[in-house]
PDB file of N, CA and C in Angstrom:
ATOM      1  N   UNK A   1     -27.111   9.808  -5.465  1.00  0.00           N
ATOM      2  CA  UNK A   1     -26.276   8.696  -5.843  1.00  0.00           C
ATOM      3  C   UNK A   1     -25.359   8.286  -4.703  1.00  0.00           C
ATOM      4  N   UNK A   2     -25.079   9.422  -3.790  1.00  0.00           N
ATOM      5  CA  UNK A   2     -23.782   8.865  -2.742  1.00  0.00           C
ATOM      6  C   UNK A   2     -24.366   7.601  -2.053  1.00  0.00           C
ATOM      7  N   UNK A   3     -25.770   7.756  -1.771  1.00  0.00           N
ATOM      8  CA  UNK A   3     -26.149   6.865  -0.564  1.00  0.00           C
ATOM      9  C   UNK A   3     -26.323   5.699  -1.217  1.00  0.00           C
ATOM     10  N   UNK A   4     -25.804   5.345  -2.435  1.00  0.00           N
ATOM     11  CA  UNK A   4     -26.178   3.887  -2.639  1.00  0.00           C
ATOM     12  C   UNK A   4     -24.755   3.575  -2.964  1.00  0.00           C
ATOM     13  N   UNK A   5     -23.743   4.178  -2.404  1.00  0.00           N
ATOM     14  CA  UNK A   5     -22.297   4.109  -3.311  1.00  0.00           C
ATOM     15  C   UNK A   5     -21.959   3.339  -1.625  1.00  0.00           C
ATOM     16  N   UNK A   6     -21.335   2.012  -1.888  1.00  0.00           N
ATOM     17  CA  UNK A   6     -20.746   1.300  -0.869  1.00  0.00           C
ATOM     18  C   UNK A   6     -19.064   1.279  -0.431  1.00  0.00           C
ATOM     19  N   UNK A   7     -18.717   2.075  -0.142  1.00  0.00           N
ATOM     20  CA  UNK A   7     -17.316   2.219  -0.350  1.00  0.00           C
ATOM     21  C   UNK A   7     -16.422   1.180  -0.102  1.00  0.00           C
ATOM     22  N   UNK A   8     -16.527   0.132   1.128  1.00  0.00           N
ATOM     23  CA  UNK A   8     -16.080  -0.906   1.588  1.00  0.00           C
ATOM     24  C   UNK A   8     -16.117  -2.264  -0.038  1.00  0.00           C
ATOM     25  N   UNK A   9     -17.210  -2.228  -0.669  1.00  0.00           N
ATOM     26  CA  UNK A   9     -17.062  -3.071  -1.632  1.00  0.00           C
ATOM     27  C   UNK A   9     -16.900  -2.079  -3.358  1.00  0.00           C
ATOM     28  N   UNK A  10     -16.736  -0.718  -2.843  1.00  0.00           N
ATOM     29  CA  UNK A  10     -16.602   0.006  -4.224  1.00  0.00           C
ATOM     30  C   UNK A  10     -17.369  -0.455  -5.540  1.00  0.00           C
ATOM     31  N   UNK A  11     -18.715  -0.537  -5.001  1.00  0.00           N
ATOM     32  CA  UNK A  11     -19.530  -0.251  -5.949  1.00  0.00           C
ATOM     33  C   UNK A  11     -21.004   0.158  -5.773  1.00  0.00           C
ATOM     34  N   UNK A  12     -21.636   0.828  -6.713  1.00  0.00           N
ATOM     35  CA  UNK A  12     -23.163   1.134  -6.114  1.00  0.00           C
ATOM     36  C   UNK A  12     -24.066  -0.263  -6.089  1.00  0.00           C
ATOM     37  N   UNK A  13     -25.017   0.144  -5.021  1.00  0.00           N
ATOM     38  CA  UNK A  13     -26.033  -1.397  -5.206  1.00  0.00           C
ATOM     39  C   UNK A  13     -27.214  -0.942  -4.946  1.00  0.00           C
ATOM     40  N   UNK A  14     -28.155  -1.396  -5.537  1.00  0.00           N
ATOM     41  CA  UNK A  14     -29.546  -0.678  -5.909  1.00  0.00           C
ATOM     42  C   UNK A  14     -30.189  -2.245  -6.135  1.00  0.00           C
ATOM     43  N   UNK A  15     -30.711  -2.305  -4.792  1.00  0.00           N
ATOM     44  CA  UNK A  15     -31.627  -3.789  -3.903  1.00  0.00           C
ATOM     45  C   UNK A  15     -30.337  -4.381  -4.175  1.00  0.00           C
ATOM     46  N   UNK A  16     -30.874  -5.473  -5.251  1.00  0.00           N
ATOM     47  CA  UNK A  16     -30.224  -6.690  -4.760  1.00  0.00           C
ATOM     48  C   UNK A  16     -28.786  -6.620  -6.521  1.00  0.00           C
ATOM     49  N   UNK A  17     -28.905  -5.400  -6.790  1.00  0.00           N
ATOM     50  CA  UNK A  17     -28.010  -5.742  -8.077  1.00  0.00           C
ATOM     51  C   UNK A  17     -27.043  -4.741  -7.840  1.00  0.00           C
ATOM     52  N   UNK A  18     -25.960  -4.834  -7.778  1.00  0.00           N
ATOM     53  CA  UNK A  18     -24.363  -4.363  -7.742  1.00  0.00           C
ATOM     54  C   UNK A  18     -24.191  -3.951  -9.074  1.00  0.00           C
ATOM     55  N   UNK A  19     -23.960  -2.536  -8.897  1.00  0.00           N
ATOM     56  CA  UNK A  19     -22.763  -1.858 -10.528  1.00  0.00           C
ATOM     57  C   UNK A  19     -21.889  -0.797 -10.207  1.00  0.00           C
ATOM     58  N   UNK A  20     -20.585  -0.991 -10.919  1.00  0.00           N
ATOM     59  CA  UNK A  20     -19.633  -0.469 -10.580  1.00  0.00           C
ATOM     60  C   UNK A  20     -19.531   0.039 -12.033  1.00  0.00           C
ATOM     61  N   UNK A  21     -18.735   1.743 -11.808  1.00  0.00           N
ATOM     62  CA  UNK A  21     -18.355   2.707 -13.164  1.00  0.00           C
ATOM     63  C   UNK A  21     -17.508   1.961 -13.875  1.00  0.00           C
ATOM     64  N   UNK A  22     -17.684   2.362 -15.113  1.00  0.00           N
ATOM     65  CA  UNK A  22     -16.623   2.110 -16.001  1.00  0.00           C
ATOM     66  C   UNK A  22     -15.444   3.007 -15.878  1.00  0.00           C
ATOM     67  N   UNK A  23     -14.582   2.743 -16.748  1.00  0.00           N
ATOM     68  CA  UNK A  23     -13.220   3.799 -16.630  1.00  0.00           C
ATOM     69  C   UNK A  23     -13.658   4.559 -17.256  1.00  0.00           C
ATOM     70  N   UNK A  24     -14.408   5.029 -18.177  1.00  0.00           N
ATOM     71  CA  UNK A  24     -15.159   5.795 -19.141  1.00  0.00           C
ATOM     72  C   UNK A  24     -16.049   6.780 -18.849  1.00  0.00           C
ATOM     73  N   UNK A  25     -16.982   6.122 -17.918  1.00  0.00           N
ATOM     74  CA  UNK A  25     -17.846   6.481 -17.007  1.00  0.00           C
ATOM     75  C   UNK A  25     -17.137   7.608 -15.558  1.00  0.00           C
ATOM     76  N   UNK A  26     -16.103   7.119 -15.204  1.00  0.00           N
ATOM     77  CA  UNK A  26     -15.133   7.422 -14.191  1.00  0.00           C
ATOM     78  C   UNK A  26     -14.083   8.723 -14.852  1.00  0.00           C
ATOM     79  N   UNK A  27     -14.254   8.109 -16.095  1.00  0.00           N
ATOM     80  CA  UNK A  27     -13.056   9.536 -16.585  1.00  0.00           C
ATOM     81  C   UNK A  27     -14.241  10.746 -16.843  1.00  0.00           C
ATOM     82  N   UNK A  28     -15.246  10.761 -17.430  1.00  0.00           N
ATOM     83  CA  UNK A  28     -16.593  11.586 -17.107  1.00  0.00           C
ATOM     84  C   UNK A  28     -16.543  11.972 -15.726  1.00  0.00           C
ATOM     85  N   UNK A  29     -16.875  11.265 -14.989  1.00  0.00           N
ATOM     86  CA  UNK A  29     -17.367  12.041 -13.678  1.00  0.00           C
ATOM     87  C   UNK A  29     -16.434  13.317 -13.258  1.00  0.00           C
ATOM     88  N   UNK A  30     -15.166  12.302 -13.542  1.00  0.00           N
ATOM     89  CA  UNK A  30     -13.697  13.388 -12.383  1.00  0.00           C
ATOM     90  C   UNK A  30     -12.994  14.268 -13.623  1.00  0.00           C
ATOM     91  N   UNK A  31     -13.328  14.066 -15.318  1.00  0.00           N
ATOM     92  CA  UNK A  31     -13.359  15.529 -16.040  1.00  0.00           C
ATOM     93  C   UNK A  31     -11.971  14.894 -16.379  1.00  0.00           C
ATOM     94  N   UNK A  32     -11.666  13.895 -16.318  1.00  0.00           N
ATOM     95  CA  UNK A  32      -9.899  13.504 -17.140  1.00  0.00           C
ATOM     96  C   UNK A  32     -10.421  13.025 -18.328  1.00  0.00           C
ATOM     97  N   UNK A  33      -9.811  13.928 -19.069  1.00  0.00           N
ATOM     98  CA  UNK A  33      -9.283  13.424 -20.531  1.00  0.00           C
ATOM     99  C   UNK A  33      -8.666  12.855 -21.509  1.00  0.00           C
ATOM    100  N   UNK A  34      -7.273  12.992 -20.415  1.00  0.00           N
ATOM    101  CA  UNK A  34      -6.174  11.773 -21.415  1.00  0.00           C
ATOM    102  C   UNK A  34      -6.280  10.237 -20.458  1.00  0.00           C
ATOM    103  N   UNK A  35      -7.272   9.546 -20.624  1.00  0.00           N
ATOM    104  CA  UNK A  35      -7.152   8.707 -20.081  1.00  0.00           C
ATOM    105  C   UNK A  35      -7.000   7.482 -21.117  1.00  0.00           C
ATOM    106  N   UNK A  36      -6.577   6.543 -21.360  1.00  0.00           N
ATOM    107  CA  UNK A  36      -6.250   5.518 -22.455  1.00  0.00           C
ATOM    108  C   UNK A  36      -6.955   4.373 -21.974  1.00  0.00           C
ATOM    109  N   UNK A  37      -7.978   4.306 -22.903  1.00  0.00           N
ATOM    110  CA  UNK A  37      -8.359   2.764 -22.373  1.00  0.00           C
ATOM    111  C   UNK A  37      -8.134   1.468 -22.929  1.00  0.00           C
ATOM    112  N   UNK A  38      -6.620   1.523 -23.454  1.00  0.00           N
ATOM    113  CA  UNK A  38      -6.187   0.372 -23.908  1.00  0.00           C
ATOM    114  C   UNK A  38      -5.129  -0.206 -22.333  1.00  0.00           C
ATOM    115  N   UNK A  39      -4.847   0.086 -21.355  1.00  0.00           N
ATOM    116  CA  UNK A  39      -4.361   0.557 -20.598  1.00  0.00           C
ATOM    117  C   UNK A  39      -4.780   0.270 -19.314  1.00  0.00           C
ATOM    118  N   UNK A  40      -4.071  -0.854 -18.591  1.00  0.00           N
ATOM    119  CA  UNK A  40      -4.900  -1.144 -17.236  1.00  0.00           C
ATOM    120  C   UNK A  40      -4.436  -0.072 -16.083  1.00  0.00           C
ATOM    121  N   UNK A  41      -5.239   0.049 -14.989  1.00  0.00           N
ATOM    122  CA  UNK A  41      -4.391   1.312 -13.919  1.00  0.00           C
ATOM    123  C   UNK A  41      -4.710   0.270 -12.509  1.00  0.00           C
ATOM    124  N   UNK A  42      -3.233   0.898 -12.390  1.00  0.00           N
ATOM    125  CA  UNK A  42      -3.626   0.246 -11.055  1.00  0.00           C
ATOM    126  C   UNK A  42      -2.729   0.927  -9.736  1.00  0.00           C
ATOM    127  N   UNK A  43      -2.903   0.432  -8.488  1.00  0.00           N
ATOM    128  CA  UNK A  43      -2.603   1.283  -7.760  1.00  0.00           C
ATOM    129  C   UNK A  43      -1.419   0.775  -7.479  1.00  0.00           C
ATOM    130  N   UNK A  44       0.000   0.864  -7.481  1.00  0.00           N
ATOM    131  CA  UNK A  44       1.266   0.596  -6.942  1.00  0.00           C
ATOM    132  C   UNK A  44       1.509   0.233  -5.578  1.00  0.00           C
ATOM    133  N   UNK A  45       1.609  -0.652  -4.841  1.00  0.00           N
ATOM    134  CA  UNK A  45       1.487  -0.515  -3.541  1.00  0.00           C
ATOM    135  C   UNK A  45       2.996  -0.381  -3.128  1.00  0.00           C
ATOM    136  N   UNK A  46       3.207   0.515  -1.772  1.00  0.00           N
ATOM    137  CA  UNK A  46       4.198   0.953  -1.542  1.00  0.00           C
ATOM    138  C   UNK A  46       5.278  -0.440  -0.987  1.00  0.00           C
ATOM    139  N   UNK A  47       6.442  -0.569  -1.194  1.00  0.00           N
ATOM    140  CA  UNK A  47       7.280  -1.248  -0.480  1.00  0.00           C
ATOM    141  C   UNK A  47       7.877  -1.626   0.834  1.00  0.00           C
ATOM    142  N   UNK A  48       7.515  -2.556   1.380  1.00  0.00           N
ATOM    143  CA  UNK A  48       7.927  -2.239   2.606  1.00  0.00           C
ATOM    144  C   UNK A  48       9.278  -2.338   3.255  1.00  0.00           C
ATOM    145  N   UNK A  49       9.839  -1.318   4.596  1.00  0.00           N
ATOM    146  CA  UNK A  49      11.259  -1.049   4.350  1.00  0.00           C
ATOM    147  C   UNK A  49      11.832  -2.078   5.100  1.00  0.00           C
ATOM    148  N   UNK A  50      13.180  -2.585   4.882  1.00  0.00           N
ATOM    149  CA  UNK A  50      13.495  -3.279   5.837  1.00  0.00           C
ATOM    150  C   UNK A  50      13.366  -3.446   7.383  1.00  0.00           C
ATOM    151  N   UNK A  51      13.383  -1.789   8.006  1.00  0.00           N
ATOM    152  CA  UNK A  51      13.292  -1.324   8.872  1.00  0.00           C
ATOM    153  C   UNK A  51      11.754  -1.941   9.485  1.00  0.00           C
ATOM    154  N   UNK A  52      11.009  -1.577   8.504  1.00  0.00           N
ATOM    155  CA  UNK A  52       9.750  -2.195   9.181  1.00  0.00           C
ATOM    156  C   UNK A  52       9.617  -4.066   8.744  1.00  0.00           C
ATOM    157  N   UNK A  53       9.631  -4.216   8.294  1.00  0.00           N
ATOM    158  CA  UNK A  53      10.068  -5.501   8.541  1.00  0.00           C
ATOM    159  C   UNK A  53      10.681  -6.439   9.663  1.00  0.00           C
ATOM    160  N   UNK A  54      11.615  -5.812   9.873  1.00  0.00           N
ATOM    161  CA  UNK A  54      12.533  -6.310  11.024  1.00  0.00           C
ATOM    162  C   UNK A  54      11.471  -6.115  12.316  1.00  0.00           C
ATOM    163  N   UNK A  55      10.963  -4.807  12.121  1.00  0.00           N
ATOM    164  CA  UNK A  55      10.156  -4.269  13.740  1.00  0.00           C
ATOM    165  C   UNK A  55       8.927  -5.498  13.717  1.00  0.00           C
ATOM    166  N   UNK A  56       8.713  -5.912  12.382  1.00  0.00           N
ATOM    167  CA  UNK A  56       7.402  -6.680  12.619  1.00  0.00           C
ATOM    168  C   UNK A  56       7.437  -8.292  12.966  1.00  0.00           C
ATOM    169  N   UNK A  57       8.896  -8.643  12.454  1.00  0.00           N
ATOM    170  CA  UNK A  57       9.089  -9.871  12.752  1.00  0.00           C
ATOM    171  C   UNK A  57       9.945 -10.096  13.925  1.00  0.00           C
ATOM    172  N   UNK A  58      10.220  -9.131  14.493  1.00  0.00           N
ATOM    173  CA  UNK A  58      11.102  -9.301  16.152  1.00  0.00           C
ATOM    174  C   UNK A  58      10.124  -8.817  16.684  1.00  0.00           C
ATOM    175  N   UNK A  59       9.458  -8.075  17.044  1.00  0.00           N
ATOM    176  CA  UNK A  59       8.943  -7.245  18.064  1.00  0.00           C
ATOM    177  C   UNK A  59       9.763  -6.196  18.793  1.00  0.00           C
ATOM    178  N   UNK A  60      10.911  -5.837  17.937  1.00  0.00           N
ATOM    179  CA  UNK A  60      11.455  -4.703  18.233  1.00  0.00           C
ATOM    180  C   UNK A  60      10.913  -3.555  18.250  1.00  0.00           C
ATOM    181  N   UNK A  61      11.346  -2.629  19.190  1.00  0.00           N
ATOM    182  CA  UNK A  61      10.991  -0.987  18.483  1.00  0.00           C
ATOM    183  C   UNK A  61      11.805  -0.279  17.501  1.00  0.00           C
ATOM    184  N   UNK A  62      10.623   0.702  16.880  1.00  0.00           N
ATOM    185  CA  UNK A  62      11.672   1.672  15.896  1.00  0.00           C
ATOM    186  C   UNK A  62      13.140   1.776  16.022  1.00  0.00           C
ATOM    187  N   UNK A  63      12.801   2.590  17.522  1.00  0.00           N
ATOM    188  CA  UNK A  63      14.077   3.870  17.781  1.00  0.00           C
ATOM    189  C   UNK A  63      15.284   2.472  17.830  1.00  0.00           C
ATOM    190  N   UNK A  64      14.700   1.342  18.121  1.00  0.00           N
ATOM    191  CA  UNK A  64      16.211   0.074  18.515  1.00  0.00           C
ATOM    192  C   UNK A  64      16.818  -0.086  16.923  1.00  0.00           C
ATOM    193  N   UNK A  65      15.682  -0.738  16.528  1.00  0.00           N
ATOM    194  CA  UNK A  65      16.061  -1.026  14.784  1.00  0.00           C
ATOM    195  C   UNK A  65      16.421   0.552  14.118  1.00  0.00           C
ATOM    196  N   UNK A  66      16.853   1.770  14.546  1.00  0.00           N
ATOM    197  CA  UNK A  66      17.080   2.965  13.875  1.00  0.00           C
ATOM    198  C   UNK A  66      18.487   2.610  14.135  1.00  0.00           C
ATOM    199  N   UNK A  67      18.290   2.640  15.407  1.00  0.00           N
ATOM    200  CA  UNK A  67      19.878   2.086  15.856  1.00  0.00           C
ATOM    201  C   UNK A  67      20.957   1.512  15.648  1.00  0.00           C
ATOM    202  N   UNK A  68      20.036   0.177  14.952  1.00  0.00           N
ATOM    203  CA  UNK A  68      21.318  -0.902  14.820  1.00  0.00           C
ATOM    204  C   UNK A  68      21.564  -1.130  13.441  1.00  0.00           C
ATOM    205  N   UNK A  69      20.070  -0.859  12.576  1.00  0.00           N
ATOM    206  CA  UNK A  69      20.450  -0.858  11.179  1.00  0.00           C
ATOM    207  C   UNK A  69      21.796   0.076  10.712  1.00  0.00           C
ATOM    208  N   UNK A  70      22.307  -1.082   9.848  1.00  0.00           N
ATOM    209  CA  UNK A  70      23.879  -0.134   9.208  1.00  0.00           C
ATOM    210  C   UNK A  70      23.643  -0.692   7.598  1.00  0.00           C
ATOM    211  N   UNK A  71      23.842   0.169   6.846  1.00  0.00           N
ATOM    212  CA  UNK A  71      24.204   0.190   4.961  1.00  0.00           C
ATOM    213  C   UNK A  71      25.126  -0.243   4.754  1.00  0.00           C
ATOM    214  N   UNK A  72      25.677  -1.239   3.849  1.00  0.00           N
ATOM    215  CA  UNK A  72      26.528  -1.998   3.693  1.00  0.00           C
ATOM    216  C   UNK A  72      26.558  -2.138   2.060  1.00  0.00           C
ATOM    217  N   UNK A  73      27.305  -1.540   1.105  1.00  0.00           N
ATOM    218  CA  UNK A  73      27.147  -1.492   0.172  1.00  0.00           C
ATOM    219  C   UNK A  73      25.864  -1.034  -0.698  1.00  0.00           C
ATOM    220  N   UNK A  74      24.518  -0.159  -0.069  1.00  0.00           N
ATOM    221  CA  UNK A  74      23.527  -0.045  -0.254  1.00  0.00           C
ATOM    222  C   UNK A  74      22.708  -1.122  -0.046  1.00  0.00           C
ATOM    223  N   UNK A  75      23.324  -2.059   0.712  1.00  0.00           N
ATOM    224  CA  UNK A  75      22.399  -3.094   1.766  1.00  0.00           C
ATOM    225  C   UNK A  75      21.746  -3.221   2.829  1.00  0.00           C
ATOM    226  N   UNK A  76      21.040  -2.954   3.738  1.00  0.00           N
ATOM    227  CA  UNK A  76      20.274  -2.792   4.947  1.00  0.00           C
ATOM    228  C   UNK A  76      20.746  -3.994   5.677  1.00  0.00           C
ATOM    229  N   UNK A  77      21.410  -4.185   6.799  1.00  0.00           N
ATOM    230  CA  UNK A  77      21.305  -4.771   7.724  1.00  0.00           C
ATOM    231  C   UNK A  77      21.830  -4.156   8.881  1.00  0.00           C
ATOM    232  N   UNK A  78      21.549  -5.932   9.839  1.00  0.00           N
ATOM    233  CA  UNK A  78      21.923  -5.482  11.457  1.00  0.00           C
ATOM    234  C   UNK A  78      23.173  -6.060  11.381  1.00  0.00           C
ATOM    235  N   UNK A  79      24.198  -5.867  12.468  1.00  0.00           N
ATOM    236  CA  UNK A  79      25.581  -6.481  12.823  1.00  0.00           C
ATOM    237  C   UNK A  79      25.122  -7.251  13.646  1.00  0.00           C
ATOM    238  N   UNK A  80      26.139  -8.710  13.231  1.00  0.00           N
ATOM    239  CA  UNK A  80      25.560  -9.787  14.443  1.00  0.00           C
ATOM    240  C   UNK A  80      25.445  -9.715  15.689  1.00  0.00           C
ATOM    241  N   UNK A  81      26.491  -8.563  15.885  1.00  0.00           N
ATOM    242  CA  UNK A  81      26.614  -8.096  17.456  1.00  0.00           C
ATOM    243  C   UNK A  81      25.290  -7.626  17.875  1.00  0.00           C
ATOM    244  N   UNK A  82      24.364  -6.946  16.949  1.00  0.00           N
ATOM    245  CA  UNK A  82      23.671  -6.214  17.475  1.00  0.00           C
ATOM    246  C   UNK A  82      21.933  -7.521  17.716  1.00  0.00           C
ATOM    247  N   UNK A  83      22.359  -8.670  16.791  1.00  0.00           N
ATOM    248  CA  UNK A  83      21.372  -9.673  17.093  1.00  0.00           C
ATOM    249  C   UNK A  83      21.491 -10.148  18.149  1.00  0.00           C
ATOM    250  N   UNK A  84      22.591 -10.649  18.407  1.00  0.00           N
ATOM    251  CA  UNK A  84      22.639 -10.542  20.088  1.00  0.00           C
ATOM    252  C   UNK A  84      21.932 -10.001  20.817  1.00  0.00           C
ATOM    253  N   UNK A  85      22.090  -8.533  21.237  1.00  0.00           N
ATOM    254  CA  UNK A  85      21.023  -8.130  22.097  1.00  0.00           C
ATOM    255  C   UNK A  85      19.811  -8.029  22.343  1.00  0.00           C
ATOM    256  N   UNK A  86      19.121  -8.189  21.034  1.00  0.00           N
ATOM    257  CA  UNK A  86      17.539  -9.069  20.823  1.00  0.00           C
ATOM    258  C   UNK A  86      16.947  -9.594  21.418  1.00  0.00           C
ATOM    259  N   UNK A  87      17.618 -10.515  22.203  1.00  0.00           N
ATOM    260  CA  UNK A  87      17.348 -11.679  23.125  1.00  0.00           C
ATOM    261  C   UNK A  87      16.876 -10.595  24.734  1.00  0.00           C
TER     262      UNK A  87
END
């Protein structure tokens, strides 16, 4: 079964017809039991931190943005002073 399992499109394909497990099928294979199938699952995707944010839209480095980021009431920012040096 592995070699027909496509991981890039997560599902098996056998010629020209595509099938993918059920949750049913899936709770069988991997032996879970309390699984609810009234119940959608899905994967949470993680948040991204300010910190990286900032690095991605300046082209800053880490260790700079470790630097200058300051908490401000449980707020993330930079001091204007420190936008300044950006440039």
């Amino acid at each position: 079964m592995g070699r027909f399992w496509d991981p890039a499109y997560q599902c098996f394909t056998f010629n020209q017809e595509d099938m993918t497990p059920t949750i049913e099928e899936y709770s069988a294979l991997l032996r879970i039991d309390n699984v609810q199938l009234n119940k959608i699952y899905v994967k949470e995707p993680k948040p991204i931190t300010f910190k990286k944010k900032l690095v991605r839209l300046t082209g800053i480095t880490d260790t700079w943005a470790e630097k200058q980021i300051r908490k401000k009431n449980e707020v993330s920012c930079v001091p204007f002073s420190g936008t300044l040096k950006m440039r």
